[in-house]
N, C-alpha and C. Protein backbone atom coordinates (compact mmCIF):
# COMPACT_ATOMS: atom_id res chain seq x y z
N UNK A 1 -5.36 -11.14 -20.30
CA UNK A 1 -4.23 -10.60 -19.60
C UNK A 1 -3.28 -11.74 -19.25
N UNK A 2 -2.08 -11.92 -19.41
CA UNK A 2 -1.25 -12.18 -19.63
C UNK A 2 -0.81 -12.82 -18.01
N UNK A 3 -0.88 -12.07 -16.92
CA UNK A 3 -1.15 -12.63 -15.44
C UNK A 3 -2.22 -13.38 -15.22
N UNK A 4 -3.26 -13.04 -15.48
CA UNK A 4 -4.71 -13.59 -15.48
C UNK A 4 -4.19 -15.62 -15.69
N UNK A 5 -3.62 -15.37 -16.87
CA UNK A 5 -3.17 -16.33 -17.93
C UNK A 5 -2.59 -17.77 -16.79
N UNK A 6 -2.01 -16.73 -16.31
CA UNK A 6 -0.72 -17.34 -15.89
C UNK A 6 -1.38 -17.89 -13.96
N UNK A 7 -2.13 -17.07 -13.52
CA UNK A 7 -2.38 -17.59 -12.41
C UNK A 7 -3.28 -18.65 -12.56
N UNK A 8 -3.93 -18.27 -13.54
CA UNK A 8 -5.11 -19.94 -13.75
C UNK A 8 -4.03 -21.07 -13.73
N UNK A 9 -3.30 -21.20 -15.28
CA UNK A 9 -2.66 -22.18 -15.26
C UNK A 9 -2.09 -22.89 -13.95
N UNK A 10 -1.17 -21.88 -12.90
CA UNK A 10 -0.87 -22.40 -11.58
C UNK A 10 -1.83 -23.26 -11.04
N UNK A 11 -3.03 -22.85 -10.78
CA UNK A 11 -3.89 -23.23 -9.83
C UNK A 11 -4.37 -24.44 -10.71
N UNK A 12 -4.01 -24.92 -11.65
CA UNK A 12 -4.91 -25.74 -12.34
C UNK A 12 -4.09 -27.40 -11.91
N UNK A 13 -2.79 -27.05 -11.67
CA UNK A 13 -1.99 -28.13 -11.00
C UNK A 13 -1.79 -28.22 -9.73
N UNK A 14 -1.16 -29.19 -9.59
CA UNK A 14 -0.82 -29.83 -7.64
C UNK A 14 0.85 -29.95 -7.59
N UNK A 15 1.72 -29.50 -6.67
CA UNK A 15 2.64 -30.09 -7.08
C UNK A 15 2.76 -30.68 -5.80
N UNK A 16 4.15 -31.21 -6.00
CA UNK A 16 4.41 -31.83 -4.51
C UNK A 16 5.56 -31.99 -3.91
N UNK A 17 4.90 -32.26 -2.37
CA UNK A 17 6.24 -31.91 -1.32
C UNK A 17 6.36 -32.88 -0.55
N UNK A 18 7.21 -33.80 -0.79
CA UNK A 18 7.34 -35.35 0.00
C UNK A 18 6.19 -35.92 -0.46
N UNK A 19 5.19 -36.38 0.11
CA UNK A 19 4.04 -36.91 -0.02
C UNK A 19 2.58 -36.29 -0.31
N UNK A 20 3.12 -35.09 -0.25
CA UNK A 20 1.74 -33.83 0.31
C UNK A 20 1.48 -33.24 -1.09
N UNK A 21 0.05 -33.14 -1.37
CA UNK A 21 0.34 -32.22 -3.16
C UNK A 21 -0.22 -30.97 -2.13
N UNK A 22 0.61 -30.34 -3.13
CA UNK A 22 0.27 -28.40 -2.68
C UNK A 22 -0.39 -27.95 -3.73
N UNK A 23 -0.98 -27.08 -3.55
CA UNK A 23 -1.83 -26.22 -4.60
C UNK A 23 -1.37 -25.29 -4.07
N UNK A 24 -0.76 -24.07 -5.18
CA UNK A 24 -0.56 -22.85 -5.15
C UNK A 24 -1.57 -21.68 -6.43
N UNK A 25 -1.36 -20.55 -5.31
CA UNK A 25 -2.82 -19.84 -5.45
C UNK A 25 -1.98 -18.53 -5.22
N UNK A 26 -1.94 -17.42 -6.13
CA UNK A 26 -1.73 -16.08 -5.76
C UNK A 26 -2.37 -15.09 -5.85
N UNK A 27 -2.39 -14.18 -5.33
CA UNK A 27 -2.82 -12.74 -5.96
C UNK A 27 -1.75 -12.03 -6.56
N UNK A 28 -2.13 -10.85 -7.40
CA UNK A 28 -1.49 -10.50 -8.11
C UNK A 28 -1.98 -8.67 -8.36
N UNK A 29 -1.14 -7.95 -8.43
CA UNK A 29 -1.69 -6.18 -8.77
C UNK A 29 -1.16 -5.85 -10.10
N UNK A 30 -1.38 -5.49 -11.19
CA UNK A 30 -0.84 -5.10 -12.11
C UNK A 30 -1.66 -3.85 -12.76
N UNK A 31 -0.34 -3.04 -13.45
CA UNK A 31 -0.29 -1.60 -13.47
C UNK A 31 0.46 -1.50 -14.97
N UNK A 32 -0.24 -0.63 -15.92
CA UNK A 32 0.35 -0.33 -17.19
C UNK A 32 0.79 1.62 -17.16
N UNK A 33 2.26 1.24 -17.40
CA UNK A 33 2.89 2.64 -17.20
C UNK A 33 2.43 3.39 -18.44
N UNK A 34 1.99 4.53 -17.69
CA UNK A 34 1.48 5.93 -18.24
C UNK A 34 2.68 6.83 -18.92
N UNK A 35 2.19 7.80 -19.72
CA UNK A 35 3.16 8.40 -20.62
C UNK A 35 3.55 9.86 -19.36
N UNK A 36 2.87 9.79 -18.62
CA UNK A 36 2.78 11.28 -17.44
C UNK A 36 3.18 10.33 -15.98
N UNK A 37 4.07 9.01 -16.06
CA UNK A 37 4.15 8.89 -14.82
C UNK A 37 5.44 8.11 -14.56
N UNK A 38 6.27 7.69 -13.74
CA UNK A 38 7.49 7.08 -13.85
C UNK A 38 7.50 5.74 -13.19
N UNK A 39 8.07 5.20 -13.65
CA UNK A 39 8.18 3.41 -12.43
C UNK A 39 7.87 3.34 -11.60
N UNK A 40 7.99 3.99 -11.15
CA UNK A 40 7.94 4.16 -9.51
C UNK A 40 6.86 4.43 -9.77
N UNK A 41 5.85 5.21 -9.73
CA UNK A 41 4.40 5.25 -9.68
C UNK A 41 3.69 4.11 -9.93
N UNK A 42 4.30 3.58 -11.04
CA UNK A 42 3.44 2.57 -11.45
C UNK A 42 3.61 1.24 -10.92
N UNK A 43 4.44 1.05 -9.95
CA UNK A 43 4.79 -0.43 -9.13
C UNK A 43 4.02 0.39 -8.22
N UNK A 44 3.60 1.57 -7.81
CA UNK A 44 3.28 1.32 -6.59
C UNK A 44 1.40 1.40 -6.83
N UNK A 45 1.12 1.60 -7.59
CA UNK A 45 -0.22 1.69 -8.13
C UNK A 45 -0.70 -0.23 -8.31
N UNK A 46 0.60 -0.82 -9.28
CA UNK A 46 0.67 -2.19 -9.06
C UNK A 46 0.62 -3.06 -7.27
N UNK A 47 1.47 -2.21 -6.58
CA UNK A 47 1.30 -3.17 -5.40
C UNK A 47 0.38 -2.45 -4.50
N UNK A 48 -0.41 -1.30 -4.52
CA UNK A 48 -1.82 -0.92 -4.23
C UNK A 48 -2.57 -2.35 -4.20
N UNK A 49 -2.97 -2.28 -6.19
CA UNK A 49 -3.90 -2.95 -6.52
C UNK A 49 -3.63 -4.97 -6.01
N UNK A 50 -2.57 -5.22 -5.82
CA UNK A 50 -1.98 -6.64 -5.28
C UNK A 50 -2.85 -6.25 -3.99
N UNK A 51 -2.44 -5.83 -3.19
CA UNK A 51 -3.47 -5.44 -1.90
C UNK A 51 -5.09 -5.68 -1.39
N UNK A 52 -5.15 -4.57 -2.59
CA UNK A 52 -6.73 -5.01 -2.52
C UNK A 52 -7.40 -6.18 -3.27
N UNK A 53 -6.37 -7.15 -3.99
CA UNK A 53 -7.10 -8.15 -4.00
C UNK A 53 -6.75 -9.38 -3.68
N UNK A 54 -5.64 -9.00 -2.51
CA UNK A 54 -6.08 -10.28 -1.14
C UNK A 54 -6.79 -9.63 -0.44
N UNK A 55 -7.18 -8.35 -0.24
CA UNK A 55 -8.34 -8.45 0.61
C UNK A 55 -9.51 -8.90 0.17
N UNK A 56 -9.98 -8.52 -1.49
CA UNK A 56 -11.37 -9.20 -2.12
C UNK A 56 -11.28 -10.60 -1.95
N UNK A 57 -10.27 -11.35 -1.82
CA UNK A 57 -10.28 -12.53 -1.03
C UNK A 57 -9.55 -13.86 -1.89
N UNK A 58 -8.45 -12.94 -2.24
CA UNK A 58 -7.13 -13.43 -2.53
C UNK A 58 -7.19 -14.44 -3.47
N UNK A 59 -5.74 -15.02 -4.07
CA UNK A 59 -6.08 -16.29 -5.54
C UNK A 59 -6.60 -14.77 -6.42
N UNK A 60 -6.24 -13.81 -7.01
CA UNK A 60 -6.83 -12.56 -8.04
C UNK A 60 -6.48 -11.69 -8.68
N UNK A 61 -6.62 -11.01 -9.61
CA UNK A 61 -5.34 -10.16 -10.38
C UNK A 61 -6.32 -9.39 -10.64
N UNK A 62 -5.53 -8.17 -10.14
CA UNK A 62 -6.45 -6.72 -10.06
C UNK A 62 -5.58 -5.80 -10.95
N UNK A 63 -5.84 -5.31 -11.35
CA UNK A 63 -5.49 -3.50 -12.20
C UNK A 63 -5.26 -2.91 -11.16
N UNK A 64 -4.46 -2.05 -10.98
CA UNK A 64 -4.61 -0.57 -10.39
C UNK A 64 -4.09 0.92 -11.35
């Protein structure tokens, strides 16, 4: 998956801020639109699934 992809790579670097390296870490919800459903359903099925996986404990890319 194509997010999956993409959040590793992030986390795999440091960047930096004045002196300080940051590591950035996201979660992520993603949702593939249905032939029976409209955008709108499906962002919100997407930011459902973003939800529950900062609660599984965030840095994660969930389906919904």
């Amino acid at each position: 998956m194509a997010m999956t992809r993409l959040q590793r790579d992030l986390t795999k670097n440091y960047f930096l801020s004045g002196n300080e390296k940051v590591l950035i870490t996201f979660s992520a919800g993603v949702a593939q639109l249905t032939p029976d459903e409209t955008g709108a359903d499906a962002i919100n099925r997407a930011d459902q699934a973003m939800y529950l996986a900062k609660r599984a404990g965030k840095n994660r890319v969930m389906g919904g």
